[in-house]
C-alpha atoms as a PDB file:
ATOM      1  CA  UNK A   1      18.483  59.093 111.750  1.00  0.00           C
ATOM      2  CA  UNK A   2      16.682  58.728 115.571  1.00  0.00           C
ATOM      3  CA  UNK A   3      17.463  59.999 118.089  1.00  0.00           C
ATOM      4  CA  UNK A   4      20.167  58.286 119.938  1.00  0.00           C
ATOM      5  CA  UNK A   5      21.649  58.108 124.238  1.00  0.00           C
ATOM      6  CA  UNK A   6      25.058  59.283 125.296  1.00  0.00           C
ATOM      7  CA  UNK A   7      26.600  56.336 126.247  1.00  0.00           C
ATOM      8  CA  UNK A   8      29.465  55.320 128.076  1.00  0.00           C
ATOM      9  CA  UNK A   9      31.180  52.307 127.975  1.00  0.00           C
ATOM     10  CA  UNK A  10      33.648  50.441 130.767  1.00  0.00           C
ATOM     11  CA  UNK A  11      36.076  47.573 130.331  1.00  0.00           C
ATOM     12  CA  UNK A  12      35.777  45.078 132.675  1.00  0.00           C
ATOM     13  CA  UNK A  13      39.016  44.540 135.418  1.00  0.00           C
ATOM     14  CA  UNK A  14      38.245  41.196 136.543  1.00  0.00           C
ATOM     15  CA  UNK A  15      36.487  39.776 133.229  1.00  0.00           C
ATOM     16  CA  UNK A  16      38.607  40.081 129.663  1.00  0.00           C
ATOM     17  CA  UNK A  17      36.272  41.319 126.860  1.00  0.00           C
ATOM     18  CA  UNK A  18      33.265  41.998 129.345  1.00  0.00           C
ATOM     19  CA  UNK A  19      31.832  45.757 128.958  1.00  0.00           C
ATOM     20  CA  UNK A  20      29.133  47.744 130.882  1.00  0.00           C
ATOM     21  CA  UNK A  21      27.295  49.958 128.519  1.00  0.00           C
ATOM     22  CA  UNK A  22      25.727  53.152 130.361  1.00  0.00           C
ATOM     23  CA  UNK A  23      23.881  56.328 129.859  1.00  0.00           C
ATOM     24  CA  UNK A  24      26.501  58.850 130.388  1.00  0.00           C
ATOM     25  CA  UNK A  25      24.448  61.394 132.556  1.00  0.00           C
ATOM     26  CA  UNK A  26      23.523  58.624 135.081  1.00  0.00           C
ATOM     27  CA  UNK A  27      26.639  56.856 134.995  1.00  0.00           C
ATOM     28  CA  UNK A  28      26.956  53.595 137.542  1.00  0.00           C
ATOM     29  CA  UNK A  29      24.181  54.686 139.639  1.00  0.00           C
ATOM     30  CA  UNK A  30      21.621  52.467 138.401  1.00  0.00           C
ATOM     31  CA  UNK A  31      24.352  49.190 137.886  1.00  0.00           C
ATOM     32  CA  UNK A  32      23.553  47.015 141.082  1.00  0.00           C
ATOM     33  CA  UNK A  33      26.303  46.657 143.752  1.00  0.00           C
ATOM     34  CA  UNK A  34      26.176  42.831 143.335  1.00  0.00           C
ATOM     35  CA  UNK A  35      26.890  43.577 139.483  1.00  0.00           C
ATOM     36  CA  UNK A  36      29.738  45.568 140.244  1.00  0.00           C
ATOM     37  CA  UNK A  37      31.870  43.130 142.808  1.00  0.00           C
ATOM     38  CA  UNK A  38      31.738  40.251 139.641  1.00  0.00           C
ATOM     39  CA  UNK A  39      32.117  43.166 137.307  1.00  0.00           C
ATOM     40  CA  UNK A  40      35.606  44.465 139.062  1.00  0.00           C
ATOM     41  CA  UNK A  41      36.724  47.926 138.470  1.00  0.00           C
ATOM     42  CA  UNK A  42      35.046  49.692 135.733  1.00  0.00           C
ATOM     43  CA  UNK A  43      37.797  51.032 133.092  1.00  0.00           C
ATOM     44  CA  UNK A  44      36.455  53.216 130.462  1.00  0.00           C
ATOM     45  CA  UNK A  45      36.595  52.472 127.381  1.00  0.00           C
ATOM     46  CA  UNK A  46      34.553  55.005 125.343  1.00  0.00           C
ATOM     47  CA  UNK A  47      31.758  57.211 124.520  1.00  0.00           C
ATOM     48  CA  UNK A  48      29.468  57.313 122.337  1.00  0.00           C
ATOM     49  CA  UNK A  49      26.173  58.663 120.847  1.00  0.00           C
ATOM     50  CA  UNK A  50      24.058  55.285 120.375  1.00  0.00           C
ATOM     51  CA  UNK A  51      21.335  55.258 118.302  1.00  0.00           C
ATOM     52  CA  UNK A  52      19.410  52.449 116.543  1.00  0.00           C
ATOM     53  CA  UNK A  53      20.566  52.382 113.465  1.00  0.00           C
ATOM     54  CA  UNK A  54      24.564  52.124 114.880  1.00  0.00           C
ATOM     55  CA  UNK A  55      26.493  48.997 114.423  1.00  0.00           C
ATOM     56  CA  UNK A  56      28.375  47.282 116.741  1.00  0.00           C
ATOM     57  CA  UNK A  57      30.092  43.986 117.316  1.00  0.00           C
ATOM     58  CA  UNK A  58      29.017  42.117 119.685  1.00  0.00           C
ATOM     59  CA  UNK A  59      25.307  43.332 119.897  1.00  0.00           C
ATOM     60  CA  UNK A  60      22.322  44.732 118.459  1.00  0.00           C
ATOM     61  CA  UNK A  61      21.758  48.555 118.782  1.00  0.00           C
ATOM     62  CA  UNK A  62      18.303  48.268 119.680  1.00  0.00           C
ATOM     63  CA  UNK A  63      18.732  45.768 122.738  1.00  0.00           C
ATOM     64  CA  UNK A  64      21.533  47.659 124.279  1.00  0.00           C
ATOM     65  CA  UNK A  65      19.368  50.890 124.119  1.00  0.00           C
ATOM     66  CA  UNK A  66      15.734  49.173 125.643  1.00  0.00           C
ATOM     67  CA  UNK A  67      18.246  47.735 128.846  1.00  0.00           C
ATOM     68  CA  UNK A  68      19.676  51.165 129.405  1.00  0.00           C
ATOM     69  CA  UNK A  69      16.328  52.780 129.355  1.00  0.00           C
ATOM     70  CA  UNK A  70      14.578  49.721 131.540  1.00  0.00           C
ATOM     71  CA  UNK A  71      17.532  48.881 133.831  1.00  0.00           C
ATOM     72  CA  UNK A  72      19.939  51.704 133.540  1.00  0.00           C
ATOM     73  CA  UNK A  73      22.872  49.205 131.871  1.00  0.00           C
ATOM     74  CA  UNK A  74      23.857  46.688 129.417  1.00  0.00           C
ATOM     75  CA  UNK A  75      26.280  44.186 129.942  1.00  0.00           C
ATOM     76  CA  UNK A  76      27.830  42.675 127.117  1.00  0.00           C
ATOM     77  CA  UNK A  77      29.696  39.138 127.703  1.00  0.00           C
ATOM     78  CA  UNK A  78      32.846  38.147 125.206  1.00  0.00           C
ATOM     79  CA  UNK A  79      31.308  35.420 123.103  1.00  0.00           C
ATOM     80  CA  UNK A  80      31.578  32.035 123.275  1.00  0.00           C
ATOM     81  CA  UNK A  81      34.995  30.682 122.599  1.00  0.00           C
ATOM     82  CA  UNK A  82      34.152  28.425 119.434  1.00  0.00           C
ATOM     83  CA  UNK A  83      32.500  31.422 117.622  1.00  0.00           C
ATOM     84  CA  UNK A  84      35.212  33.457 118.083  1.00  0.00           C
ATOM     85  CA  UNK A  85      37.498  30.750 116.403  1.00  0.00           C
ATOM     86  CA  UNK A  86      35.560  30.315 113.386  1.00  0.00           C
ATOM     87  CA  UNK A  87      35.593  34.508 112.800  1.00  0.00           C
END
């Protein structure tokens, strides 16, 4: 298995099903301010380790990992309405 990132996730206030994925060391430090008034008050959500190979819902492994490293977040927006109707 590779090597995977601590990383914490927050819950959106403002936007339902919006989450902010970040390396748990750094935290929100990297997350721009202007991000973070649309974003509302980060809840947590959870933590965990993320590595490649790890499934999740809503995105690819890979792609959440690369933004962390490049930008110091992810944000992950619920998906469209009419694909989650047909699920």
């Amino acid at each position: 298995m590779s090597e995977g990132r601590l990383v914490q996730i927050f819950r959106s206030s403002r936007r339902e099903g919006t989450y902010l994925f970040v390396d748990l060391r750094e935290g929100l430090a990297r997350v721009p301010e202007a991000l973070m008034l649309h974003f509302g008050r980060p809840e947590p959500a959870m933590r965990l380790n993320l590595t490649p190979e790890r499934k999740l819902a809503q995105a690819e492994a890979p792609a959440v990992l690369a933004a962390i490293a490049e930008r110091g977040y992810y944000l992950q927006f619920p998906p469209p309405k009419d694909e989650a109707d047909r699920g």
